[in-house]
C-alpha atoms as a PDB file:
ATOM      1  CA  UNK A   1       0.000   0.000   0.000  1.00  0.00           C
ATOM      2  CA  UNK A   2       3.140   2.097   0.797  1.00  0.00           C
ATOM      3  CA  UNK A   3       3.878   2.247  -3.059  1.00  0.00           C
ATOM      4  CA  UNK A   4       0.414   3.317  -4.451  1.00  0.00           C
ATOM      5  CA  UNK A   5      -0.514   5.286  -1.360  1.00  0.00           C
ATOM      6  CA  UNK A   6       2.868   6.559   0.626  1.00  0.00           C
ATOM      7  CA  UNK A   7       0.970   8.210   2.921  1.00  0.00           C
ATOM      8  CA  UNK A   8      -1.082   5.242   3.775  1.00  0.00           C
ATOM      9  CA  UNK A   9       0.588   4.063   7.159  1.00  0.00           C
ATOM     10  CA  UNK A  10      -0.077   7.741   8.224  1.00  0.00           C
ATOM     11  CA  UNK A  11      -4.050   8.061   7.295  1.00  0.00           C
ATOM     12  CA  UNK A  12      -6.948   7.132   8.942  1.00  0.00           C
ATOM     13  CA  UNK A  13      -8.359   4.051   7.852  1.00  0.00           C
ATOM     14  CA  UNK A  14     -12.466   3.834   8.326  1.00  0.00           C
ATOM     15  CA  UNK A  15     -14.006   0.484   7.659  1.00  0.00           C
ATOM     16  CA  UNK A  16     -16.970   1.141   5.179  1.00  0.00           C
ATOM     17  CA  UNK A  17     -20.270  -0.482   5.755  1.00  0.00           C
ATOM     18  CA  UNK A  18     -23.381  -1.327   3.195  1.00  0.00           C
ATOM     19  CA  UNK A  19     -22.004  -3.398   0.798  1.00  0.00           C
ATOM     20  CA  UNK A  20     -23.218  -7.561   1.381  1.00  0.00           C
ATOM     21  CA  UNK A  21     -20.405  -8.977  -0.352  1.00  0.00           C
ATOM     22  CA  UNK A  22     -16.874  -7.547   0.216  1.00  0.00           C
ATOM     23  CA  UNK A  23     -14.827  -5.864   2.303  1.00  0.00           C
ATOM     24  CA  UNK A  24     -13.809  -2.139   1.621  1.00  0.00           C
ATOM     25  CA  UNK A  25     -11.886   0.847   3.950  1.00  0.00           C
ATOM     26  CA  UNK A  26     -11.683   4.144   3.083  1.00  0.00           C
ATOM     27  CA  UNK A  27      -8.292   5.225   3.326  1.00  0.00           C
ATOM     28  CA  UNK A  28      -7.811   9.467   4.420  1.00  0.00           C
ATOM     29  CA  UNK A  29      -4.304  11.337   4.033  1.00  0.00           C
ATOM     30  CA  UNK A  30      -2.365  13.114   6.450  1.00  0.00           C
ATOM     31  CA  UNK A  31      -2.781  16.351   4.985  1.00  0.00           C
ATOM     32  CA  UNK A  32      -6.034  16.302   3.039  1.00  0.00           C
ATOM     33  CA  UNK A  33      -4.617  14.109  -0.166  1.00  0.00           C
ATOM     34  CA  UNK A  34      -8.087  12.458  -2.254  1.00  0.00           C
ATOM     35  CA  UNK A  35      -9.379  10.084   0.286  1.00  0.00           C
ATOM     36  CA  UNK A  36      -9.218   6.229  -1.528  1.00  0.00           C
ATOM     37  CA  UNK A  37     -10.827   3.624  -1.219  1.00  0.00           C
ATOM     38  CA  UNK A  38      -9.375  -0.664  -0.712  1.00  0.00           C
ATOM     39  CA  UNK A  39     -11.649  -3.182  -1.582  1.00  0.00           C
ATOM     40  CA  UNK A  40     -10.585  -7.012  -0.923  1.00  0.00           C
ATOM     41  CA  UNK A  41     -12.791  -9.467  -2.406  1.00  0.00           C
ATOM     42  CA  UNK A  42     -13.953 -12.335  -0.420  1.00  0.00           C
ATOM     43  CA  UNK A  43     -13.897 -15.956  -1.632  1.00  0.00           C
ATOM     44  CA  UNK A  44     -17.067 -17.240  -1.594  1.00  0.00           C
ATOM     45  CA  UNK A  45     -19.771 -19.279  -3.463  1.00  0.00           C
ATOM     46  CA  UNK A  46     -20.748 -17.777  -7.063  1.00  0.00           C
ATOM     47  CA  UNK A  47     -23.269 -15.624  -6.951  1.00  0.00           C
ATOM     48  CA  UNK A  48     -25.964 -16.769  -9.558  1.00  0.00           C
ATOM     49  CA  UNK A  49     -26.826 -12.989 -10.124  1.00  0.00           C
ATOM     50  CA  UNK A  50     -24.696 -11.205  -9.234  1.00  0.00           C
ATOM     51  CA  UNK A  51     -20.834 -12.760  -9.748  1.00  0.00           C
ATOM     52  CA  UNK A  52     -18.122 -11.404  -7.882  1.00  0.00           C
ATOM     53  CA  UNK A  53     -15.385 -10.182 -10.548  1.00  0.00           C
ATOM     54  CA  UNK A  54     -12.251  -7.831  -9.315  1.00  0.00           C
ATOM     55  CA  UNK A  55     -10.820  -8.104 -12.393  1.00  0.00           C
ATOM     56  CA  UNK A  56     -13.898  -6.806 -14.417  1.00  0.00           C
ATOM     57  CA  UNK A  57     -14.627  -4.059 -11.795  1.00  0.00           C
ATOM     58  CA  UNK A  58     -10.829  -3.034 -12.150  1.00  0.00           C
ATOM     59  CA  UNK A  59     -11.502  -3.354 -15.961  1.00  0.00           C
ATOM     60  CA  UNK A  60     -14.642  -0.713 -16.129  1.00  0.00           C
ATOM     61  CA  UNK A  61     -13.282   1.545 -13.721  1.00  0.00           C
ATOM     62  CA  UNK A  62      -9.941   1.829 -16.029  1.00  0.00           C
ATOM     63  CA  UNK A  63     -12.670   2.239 -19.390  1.00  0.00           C
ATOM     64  CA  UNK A  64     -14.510   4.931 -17.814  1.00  0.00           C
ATOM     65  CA  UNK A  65     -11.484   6.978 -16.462  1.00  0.00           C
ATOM     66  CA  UNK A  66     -12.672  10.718 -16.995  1.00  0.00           C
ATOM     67  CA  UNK A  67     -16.344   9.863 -17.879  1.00  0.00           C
ATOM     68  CA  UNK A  68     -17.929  11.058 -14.732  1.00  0.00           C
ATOM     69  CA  UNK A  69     -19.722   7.931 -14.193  1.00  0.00           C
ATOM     70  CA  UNK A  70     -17.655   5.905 -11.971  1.00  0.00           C
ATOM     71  CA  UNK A  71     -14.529   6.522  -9.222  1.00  0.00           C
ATOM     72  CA  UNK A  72     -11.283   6.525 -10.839  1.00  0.00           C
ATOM     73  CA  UNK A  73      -8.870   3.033 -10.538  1.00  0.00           C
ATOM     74  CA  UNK A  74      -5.302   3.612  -8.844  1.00  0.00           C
ATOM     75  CA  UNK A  75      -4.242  -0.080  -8.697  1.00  0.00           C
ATOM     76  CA  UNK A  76      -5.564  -3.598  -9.150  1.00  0.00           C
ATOM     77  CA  UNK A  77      -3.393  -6.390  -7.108  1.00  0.00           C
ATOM     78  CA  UNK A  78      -3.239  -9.415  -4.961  1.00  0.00           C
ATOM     79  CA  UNK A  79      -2.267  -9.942  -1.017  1.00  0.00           C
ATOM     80  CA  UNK A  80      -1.694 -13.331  -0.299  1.00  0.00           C
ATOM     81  CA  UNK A  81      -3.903 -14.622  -2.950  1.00  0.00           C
ATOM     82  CA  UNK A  82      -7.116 -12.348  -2.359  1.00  0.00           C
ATOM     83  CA  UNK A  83      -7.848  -9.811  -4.719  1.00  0.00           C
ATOM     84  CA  UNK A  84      -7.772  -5.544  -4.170  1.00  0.00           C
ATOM     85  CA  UNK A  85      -8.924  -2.826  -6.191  1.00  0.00           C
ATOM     86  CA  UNK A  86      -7.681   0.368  -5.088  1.00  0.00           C
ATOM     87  CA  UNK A  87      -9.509   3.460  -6.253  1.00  0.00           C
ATOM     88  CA  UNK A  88      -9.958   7.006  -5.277  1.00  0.00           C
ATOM     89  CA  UNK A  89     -13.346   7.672  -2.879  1.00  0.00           C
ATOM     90  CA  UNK A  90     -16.170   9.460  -4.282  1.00  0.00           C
ATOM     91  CA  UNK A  91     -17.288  12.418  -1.910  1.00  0.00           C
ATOM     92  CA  UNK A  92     -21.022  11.989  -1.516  1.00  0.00           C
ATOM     93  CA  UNK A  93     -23.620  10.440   0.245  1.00  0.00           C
ATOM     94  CA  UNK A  94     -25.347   7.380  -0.992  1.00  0.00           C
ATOM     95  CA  UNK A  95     -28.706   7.711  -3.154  1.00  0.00           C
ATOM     96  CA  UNK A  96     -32.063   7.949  -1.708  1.00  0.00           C
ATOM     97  CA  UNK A  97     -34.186   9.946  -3.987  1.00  0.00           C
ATOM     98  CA  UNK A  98     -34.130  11.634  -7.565  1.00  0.00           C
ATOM     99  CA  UNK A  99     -35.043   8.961 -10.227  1.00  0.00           C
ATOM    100  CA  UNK A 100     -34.692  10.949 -13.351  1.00  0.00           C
ATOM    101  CA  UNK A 101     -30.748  11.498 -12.188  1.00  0.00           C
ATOM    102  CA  UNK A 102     -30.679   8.109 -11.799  1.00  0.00           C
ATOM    103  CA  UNK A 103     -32.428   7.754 -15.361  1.00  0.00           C
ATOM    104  CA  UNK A 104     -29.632  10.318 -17.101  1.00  0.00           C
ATOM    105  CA  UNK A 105     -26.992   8.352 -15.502  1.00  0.00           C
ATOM    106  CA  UNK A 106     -27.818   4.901 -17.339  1.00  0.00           C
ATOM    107  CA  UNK A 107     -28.441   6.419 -20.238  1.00  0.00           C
ATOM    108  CA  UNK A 108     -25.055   8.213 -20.326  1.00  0.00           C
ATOM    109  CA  UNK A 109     -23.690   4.656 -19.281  1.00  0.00           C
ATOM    110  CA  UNK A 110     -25.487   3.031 -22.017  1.00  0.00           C
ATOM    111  CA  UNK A 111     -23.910   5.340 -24.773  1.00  0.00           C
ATOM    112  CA  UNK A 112     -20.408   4.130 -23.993  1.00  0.00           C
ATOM    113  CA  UNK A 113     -18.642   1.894 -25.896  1.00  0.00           C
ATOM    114  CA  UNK A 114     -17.916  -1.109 -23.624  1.00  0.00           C
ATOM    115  CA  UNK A 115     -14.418  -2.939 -23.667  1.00  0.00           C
ATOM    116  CA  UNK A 116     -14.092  -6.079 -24.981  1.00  0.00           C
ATOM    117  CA  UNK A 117     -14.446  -9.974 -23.114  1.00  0.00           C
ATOM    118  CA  UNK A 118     -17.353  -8.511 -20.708  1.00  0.00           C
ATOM    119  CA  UNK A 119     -20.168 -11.033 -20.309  1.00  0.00           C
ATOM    120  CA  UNK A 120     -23.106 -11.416 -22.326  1.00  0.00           C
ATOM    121  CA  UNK A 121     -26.427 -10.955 -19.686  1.00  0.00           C
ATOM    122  CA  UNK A 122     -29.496 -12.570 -19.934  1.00  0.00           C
ATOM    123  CA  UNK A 123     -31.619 -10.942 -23.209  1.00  0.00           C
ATOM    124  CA  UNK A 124     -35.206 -12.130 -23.941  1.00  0.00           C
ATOM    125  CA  UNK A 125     -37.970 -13.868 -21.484  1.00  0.00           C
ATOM    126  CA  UNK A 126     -36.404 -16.915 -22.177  1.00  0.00           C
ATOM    127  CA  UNK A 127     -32.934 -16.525 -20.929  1.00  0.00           C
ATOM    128  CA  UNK A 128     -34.167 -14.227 -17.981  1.00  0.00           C
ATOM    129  CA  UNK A 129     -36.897 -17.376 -17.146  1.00  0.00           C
ATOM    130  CA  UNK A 130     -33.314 -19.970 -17.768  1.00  0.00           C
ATOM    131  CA  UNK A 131     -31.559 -18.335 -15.688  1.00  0.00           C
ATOM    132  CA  UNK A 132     -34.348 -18.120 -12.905  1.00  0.00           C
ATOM    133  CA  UNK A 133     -34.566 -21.114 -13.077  1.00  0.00           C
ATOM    134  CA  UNK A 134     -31.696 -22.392 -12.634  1.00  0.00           C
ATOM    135  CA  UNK A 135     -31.315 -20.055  -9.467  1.00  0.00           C
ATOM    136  CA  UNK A 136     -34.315 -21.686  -8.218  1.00  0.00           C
ATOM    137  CA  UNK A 137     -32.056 -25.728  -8.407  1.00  0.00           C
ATOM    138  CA  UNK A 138     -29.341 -23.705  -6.811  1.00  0.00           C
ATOM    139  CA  UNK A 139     -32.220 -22.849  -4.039  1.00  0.00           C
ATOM    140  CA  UNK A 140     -33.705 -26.174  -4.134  1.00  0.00           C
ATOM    141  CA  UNK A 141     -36.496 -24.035  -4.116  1.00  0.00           C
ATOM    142  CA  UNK A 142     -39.929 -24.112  -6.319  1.00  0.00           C
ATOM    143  CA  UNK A 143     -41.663 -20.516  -7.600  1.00  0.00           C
ATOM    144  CA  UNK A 144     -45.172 -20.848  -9.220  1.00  0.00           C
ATOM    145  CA  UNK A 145     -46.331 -17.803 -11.820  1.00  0.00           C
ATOM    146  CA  UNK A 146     -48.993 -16.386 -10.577  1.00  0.00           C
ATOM    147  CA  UNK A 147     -52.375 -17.652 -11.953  1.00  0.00           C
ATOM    148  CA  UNK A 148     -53.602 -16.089 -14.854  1.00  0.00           C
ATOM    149  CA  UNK A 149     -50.185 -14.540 -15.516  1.00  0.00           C
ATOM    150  CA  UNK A 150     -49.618 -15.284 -19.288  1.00  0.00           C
ATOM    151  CA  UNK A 151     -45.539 -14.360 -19.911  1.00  0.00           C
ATOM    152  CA  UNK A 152     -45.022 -12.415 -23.254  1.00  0.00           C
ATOM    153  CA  UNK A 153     -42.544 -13.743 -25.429  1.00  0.00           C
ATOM    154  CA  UNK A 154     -39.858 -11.220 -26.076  1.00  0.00           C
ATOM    155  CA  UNK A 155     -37.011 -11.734 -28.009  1.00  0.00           C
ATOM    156  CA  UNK A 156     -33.143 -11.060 -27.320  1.00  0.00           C
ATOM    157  CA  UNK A 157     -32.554  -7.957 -28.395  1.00  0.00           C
ATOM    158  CA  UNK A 158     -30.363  -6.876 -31.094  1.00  0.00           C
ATOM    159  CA  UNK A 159     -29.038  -3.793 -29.591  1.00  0.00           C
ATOM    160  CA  UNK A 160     -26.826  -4.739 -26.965  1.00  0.00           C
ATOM    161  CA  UNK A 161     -25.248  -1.656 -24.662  1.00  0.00           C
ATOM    162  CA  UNK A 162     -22.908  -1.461 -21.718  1.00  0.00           C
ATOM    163  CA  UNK A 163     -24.464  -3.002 -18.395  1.00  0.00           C
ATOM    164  CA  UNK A 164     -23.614  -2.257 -14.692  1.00  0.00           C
ATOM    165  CA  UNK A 165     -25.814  -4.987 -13.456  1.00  0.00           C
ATOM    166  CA  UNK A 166     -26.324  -3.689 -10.136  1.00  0.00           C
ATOM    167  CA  UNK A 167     -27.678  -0.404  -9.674  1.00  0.00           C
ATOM    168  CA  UNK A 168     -29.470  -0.538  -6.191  1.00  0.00           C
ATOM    169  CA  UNK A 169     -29.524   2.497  -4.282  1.00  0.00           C
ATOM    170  CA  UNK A 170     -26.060   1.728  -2.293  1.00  0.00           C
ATOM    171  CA  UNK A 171     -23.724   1.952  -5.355  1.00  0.00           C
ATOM    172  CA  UNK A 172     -25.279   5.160  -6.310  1.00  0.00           C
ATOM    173  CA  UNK A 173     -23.645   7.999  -4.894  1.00  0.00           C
ATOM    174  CA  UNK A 174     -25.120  11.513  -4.782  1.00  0.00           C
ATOM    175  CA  UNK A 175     -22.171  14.579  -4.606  1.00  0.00           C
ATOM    176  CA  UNK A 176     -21.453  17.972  -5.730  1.00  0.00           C
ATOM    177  CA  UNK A 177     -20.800  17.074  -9.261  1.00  0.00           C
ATOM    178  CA  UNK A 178     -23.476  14.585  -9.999  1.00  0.00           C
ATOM    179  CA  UNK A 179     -24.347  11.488  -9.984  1.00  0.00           C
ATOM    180  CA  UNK A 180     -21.933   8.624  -9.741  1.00  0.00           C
ATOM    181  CA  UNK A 181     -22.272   4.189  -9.243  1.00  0.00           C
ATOM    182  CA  UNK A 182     -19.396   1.824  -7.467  1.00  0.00           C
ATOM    183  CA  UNK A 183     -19.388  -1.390  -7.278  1.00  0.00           C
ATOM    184  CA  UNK A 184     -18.448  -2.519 -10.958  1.00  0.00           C
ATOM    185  CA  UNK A 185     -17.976  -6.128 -10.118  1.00  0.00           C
ATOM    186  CA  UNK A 186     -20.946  -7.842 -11.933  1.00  0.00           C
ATOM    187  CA  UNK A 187     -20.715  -5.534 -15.362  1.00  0.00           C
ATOM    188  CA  UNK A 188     -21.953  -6.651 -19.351  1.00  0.00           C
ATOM    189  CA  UNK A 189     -23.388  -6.160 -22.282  1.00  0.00           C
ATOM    190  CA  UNK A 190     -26.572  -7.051 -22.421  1.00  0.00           C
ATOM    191  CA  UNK A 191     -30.564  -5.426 -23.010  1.00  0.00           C
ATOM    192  CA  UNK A 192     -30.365  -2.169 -21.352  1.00  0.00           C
ATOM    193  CA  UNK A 193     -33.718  -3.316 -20.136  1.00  0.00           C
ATOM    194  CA  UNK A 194     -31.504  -5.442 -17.420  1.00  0.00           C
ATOM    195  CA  UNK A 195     -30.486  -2.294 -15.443  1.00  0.00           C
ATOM    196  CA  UNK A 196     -33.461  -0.483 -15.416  1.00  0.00           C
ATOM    197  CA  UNK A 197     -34.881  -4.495 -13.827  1.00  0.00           C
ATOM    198  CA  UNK A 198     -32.500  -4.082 -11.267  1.00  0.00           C
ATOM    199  CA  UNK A 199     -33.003  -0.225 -10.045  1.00  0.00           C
ATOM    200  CA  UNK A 200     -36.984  -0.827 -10.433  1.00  0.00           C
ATOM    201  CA  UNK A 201     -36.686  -4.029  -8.449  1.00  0.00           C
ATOM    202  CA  UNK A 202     -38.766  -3.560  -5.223  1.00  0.00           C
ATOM    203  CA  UNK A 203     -36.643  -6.261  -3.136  1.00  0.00           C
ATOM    204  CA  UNK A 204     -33.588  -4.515  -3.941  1.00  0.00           C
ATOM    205  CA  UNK A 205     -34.949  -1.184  -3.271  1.00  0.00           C
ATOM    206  CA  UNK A 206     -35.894  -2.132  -0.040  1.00  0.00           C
ATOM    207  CA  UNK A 207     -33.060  -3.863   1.114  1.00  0.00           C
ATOM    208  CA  UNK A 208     -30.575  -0.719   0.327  1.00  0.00           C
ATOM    209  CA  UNK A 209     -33.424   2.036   0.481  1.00  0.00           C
ATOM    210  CA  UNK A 210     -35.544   0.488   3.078  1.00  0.00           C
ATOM    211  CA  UNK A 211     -38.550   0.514   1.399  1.00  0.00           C
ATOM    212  CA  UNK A 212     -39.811   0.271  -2.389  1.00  0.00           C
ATOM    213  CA  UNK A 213     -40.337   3.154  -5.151  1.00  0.00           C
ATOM    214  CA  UNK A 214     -43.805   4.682  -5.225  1.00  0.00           C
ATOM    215  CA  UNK A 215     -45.724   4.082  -8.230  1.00  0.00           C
ATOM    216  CA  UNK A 216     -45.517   7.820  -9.548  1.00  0.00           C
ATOM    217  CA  UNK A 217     -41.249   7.238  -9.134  1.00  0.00           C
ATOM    218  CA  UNK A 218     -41.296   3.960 -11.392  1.00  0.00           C
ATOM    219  CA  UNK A 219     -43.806   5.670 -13.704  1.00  0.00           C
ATOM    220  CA  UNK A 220     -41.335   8.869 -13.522  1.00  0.00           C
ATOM    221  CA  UNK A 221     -37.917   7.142 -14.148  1.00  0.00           C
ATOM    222  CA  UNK A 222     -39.504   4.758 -17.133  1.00  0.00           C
ATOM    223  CA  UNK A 223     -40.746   8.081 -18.661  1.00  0.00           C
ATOM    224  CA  UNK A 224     -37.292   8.991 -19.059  1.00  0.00           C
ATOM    225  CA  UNK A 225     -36.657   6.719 -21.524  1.00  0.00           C
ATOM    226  CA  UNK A 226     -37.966   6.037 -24.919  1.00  0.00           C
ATOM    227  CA  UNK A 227     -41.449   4.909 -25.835  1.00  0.00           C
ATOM    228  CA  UNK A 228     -39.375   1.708 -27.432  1.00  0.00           C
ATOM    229  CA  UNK A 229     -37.515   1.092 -24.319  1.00  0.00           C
ATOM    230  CA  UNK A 230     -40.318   1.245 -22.330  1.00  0.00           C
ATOM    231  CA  UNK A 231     -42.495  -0.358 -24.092  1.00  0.00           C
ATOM    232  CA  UNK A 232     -40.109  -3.270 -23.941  1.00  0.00           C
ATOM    233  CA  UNK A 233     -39.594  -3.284 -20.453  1.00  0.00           C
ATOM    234  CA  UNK A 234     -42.841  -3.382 -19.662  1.00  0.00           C
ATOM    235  CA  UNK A 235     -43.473  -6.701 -21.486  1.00  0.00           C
ATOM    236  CA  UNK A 236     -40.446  -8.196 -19.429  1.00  0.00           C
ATOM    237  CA  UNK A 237     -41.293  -6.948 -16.253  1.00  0.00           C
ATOM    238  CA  UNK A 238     -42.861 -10.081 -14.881  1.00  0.00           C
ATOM    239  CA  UNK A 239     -39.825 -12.346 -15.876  1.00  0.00           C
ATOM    240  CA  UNK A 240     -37.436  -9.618 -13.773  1.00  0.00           C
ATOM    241  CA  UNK A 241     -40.002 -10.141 -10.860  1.00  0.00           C
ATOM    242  CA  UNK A 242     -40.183 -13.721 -10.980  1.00  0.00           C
ATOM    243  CA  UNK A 243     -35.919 -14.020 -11.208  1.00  0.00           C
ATOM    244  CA  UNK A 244     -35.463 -11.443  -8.518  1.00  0.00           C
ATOM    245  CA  UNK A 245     -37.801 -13.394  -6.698  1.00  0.00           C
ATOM    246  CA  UNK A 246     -35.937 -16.445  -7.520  1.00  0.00           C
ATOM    247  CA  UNK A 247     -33.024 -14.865  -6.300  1.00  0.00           C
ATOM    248  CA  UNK A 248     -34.187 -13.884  -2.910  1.00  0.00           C
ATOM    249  CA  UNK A 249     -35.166 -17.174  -2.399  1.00  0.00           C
ATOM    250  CA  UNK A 250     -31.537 -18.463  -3.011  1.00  0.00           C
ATOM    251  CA  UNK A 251     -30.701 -15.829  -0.377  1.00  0.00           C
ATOM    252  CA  UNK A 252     -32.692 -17.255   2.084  1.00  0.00           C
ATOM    253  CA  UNK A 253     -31.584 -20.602   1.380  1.00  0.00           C
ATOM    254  CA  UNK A 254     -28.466 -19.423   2.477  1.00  0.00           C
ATOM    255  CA  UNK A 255     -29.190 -18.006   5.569  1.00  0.00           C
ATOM    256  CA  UNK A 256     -30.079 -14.141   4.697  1.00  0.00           C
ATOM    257  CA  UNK A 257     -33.545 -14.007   6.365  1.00  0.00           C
ATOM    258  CA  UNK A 258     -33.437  -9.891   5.694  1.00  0.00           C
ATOM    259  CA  UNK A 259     -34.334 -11.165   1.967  1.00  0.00           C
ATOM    260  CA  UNK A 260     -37.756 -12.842   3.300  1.00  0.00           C
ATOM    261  CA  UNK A 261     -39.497  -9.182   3.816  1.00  0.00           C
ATOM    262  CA  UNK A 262     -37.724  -8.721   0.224  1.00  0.00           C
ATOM    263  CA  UNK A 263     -38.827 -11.769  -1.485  1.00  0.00           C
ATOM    264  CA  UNK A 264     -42.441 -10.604  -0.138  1.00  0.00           C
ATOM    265  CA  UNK A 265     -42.512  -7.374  -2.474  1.00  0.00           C
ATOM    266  CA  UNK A 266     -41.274  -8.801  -5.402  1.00  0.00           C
ATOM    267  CA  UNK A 267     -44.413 -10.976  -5.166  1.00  0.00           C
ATOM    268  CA  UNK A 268     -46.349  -8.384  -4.686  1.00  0.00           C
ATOM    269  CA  UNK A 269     -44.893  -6.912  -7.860  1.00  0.00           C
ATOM    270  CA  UNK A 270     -44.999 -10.180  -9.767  1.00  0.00           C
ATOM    271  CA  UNK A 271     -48.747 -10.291  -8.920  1.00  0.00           C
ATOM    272  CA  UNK A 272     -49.362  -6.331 -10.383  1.00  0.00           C
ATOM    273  CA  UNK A 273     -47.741  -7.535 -13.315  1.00  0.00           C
END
């Protein structure tokens, strides 16, 4: 740490909480240097949503250097086998209201070119359905459609963008210049429809927001976007809710109880759709 941050044995270290994976410190300089942050990556199960990449997050945060969208990289490396990313700290405060910011930022996201050997996410109802369903074996857990819910076959789609994969409310951060997301370890290229899934979702907004978005916010952030895009979001909506809800049980199946209350809305949502 000496090398990339000489200072480093002099700051304050703070551990930094809110994240449900890793393990991150925010690193402050003797004489007001840009705070950084260390993230160390723990070794656990793959995440069948969500995977757990240091190497891709230290890949997007180099490809968006000076883009305003995410925190700038200092240095990618390994200590005793477990992998760091070290990156300058973004001064803010995390996300808890303003939809149509968050709606500008994807779009800017979705405009860049993304670097090459990303993932491909899941496009279409019937790779979002696959792929619930094989978080469900993972559960060894069964999810029944609602009754009278008819899925609407929509294909892949042929215009692929840039993906973060995990906007939720704490990886957006909120400071003097804008708008910004961390946590780039689950990025692709994919239907842009996937990220708007995972900011609408009303599990994941109430596990990092503590409660779901109103009606008039969903209907306000969709509105951002093009007739096309919503249009086609729309029609997936109820294979995002049945996945997320597919995921939350896979959460519980491990132990994470908080996602029960979560798994409960994304029902709810399911049902409305």
């Amino acid at each position: 740490m000496t090398k990339l941050l000489p200072w480093s044995e002099e700051g304050n270290w703070h551990t930094l909480f809110g994240g449900r994976t890793n393990a991150a410190w925010q690193v402050v300089g003797p004489e007001n240097e840009v705070p950084a942050v260390l993230k160390l990556y723990r070794s656990e199960a793959e995440n069948p949503l969500f995977p757990n990449d240091p190497r891709a997050e230290a890949t997007m945060l180099q490809h968006l250097q000076g883009q305003d969208i995410a925190p700038n990289l200092i240095a990618a490396f390994s200590v005793e086998n477990m992998d760091c990313n070290l990156y300058h700290a973004l001064d803010g405060e995390r996300w808890t209201a303003g939809v149509f910011e968050v709606a500008q930022l994807i779009q800017r996201l979705h405009a860049v070119r993304p670097p090459s050997g990303l993932r491909q996410s899941a496009n279409g109802t019937e790779a979002i359905m696959a792929q619930a369903s094989s978080i469900l074996a993972a559960a060894g857990a069964e999810l029944e459609l609602p009754s009278g819910l008819e899925l609407i076959s929509v294909p892949p789609s042929k215009k692929t963008v840039l993906l973060h994969c995990d906007i939720v409310p704490g990886n957006l951060i909120q400071g003097s210049d804008g708008l910004r997301l961390i946590d780039w370890q689950c990025p692709a290229i994919g239907d842009a429809s996937e990220d708007l899934a995972v900011f609408l979702s009303p599990a994941m907004q109430l596990l990092y927001r503590g409660e779901p978005l109103s009606l008039e916010e969903e209907n306000s952030f969709l509105t951002s976007f093009s007739q096309d895009q919503q249009n086609r979001f729309r029609a997936l909506a109820p294979a995002y809710h049945y996945r997320m809800a597919a995921y939350c049980l896979w959460q519980m199946s491990r132990g994470r109880m908080e996602y029960e209350d979560a798994l409960q809305v994304e029902l709810a949502a399911l049902n409305r759709s």
